[in-house]
Structure formats: structure tokens, C-alpha cells
Protein backbone atom coordinates (compact mmCIF):
# COMPACT_ATOMS: atom_id res chain seq x y z
CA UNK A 1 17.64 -4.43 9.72
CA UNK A 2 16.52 -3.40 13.27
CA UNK A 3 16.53 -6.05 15.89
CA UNK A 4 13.56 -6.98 17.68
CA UNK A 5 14.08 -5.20 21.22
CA UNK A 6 11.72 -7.54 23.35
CA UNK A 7 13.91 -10.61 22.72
CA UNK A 8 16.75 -11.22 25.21
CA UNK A 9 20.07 -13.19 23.57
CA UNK A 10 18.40 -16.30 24.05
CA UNK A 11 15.13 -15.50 22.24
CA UNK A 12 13.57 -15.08 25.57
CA UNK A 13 10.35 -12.42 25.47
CA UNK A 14 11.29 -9.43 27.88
CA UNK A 15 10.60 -5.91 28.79
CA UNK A 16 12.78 -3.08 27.12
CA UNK A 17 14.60 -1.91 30.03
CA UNK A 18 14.12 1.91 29.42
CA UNK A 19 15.57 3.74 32.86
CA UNK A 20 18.28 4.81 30.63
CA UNK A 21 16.22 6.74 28.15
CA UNK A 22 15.52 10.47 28.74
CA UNK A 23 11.83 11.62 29.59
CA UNK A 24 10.46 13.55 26.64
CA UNK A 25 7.51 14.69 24.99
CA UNK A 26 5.82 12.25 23.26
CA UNK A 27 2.85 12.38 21.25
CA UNK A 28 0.57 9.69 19.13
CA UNK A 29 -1.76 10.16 16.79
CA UNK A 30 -4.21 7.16 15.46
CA UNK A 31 -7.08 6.00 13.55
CA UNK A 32 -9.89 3.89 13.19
CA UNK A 33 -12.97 3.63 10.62
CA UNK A 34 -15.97 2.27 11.49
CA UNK A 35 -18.65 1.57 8.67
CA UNK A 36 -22.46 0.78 8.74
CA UNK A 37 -25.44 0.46 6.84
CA UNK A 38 -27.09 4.43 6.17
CA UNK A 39 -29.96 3.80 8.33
CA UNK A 40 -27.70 2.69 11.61
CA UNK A 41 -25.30 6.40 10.35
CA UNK A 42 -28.59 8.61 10.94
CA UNK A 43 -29.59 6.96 14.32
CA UNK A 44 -26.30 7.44 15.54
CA UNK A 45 -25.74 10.88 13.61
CA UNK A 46 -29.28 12.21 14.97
CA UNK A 47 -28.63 10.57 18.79
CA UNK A 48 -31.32 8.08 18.71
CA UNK A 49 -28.93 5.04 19.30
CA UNK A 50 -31.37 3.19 22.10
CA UNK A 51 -28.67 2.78 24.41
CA UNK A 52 -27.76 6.38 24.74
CA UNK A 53 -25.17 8.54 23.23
CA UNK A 54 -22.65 6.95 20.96
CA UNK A 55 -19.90 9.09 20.60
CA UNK A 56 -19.58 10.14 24.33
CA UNK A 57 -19.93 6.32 25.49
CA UNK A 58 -17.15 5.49 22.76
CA UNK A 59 -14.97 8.59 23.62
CA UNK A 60 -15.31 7.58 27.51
CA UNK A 61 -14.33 3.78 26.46
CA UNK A 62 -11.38 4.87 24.15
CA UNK A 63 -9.89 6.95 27.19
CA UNK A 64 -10.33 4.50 29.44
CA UNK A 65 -9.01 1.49 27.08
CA UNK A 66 -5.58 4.00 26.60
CA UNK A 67 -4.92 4.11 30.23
CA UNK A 68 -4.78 0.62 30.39
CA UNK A 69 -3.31 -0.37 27.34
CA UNK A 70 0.16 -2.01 29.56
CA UNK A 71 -3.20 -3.98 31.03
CA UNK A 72 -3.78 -5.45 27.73
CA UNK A 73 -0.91 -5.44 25.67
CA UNK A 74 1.69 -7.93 27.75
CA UNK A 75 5.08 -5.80 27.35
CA UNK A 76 3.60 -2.50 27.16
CA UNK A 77 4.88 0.17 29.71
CA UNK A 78 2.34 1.35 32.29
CA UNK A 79 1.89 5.02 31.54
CA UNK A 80 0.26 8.12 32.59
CA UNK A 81 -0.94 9.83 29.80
CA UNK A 82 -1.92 13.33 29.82
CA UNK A 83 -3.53 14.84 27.63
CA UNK A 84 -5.65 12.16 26.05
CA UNK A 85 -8.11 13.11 23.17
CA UNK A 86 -10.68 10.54 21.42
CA UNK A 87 -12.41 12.57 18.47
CA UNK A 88 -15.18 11.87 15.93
CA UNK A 89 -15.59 12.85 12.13
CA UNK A 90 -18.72 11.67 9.83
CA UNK A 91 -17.84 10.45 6.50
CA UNK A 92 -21.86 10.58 5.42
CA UNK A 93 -20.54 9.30 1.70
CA UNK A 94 -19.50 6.44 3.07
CA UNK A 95 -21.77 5.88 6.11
CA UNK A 96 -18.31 6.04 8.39
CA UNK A 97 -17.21 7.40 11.19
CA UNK A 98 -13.68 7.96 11.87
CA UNK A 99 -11.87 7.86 14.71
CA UNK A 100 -9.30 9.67 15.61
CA UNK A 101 -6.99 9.75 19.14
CA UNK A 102 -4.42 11.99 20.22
CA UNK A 103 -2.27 10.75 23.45
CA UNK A 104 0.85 12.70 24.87
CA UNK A 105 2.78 11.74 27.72
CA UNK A 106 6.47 12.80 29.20
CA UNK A 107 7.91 10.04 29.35
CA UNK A 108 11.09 7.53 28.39
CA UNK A 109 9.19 5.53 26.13
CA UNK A 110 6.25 6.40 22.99
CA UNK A 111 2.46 6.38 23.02
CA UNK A 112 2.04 4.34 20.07
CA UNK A 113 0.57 1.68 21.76
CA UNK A 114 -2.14 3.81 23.01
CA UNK A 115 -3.30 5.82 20.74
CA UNK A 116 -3.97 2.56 18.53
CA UNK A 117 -5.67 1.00 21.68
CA UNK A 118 -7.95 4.17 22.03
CA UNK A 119 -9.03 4.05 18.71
CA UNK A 120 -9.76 0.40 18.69
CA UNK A 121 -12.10 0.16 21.82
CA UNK A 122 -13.77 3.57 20.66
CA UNK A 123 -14.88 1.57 17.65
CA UNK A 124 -15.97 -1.56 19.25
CA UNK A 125 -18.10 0.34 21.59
CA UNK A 126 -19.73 2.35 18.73
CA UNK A 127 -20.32 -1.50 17.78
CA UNK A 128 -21.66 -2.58 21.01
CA UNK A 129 -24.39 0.05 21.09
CA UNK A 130 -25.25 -0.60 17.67
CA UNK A 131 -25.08 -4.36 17.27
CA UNK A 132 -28.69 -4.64 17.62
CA UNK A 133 -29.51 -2.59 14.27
CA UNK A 134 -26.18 -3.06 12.44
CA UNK A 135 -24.61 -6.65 12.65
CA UNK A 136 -22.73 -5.99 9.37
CA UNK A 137 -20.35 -3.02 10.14
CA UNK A 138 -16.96 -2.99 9.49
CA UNK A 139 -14.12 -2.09 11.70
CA UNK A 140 -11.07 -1.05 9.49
CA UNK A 141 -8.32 1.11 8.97
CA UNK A 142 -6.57 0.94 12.19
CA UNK A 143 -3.38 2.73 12.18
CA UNK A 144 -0.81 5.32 13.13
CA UNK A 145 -1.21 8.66 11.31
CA UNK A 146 1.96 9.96 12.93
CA UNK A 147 4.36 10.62 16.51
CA UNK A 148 6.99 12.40 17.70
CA UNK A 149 9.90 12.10 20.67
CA UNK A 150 11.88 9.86 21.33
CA UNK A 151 15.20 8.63 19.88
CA UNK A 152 13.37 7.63 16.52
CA UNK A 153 12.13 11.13 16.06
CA UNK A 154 9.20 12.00 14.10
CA UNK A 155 6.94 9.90 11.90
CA UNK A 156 4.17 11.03 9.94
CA UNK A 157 2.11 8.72 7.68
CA UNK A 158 2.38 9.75 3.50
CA UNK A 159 -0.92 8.41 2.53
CA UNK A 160 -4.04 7.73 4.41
């Protein structure tokens, strides 16, 4: 069983020291659903969401929310991520949206954190502008579909 690598001997929360670690190319990818009644789908589908346009507000917010992810998350690494991509597909079925973000950095530690972070805000800002025709949706389905570099190599979710 893998040890927790935040703990010091003494059970102390710390930092991973990673100035050892070579820089490579690391890349996250991550997801988020986001699920409404069909009326509050069209208005957003169509662009008549009152407070402007949902998916470029949310994109904006999940880029900015990855860059400062170390801001949020306490023992995150400050990184500078480049490229950083917040995408948008319609599930009309289901009255969804999900969201999907793509984060890549050279670095000595992953992007994990960030790509999860991304996907999160993204959703809670397609929330926000919504709220006032949608109380019920659903934020769900958070997760990390797969990422590469690194000492751990690659991972890539088996079922969705």
C-alpha cells in the first residue's frame, strides 16, 4: 500500500518536496456533468441565459479557477500551466452538459489537481448564471478521465 506523501514521520501535514523530480510533460484530462431541467438546457443551448453567454463565462472561470488551484487547494504546487483547454458537449437526452478540461504543463509534479479544479468552477458558474431559472440542477460526475508524465506514468479511466 502506497504511503501518504504529505505526511512527515510524525504525521505532520507537509509539502512534497519535489526539486528532485525531473520536469516533464504532463497532461490532465477531467470531467464534470452538469444537469438541469429542459427548459433551463434550451436557454442556455439557444444563448438566451439573461446574464450573458454561458459557456464562454464558464470556460473563462474554469481557466482562471486552474491557475489558481495551489490558491485553493492548501498543498497544491503553484503552477504555470500552458496549454489550458475548458470544453463543452450537450447531452440534450439528458438535459446535461459536460465538461471537459485539458491542462498540460512541464513540470516536476502532475496537473491532476487542475484539471479537476477547472472542471468544477466551470460548472458552478454555469450554475451561477442559471440559478435564477434552475435551482434544482445537479453537479455530478467529477473526475479524472486520464494523465500522463511523471514517475506514475499513464492513467486512463476504463469506464466513464
Amino acid at each position: 500500500m502506497p504511503t501518504f506523501t504529505h505526511l512527515d514521520e510524525e504525521g505532520r501535514v507537509r509539502m512534497v518536496d519535489v526539486s528532485e523530480k525531473a520536469s516533464t510533460v504532463r497532461e490532465a484530462v477531467a470531467q464534470g456533468v452538469i444537469t438541469m431541467k429542459p427548459e433551463t438546457f434550451d436557454l442556455i443551448s439557444e444563448q438566451k441565459v439573461k446574464k450573458g453567454n454561458v459557456f464562454e463565462t464558464a470556460r473563462i472561470a474554469g481557466i482562471m479557477a486552474a491557475k489558481r488551484t495551489a490558491d485553493l487547494i492548501p498543498l497544491c504546487h503553484p503552477l504555470s500551466v500552458t496549454p489550458l483547454q475548458v470544453d463543452f458537449f450537450p447531452l440534450p437526452a439528458t438535459h446535461s452538459l459536460r465538461i471537459e478540461a485539458v491542462v498540460r504543463v512541464l513540470w516536476q509534479t502532475g496537473v491532476e489537481m487542475e484539471a479537476l479544479t477547472a472542471v468544477s468552477v466551470a460548472a458552478l458558474t454555469i450554475y451561477d448564471m442559471c440559478k435564477s431559472y434552475d435551482r434544482a440542477m445537479t453537479v455530478s460526475d467529477i473526475y479524472l478521465l486520464k494523465k500522463s508524465g511523471g514517475k506514475s506514468g499513464t492513467f486512463v479511466r476504463e469506464s466513464s
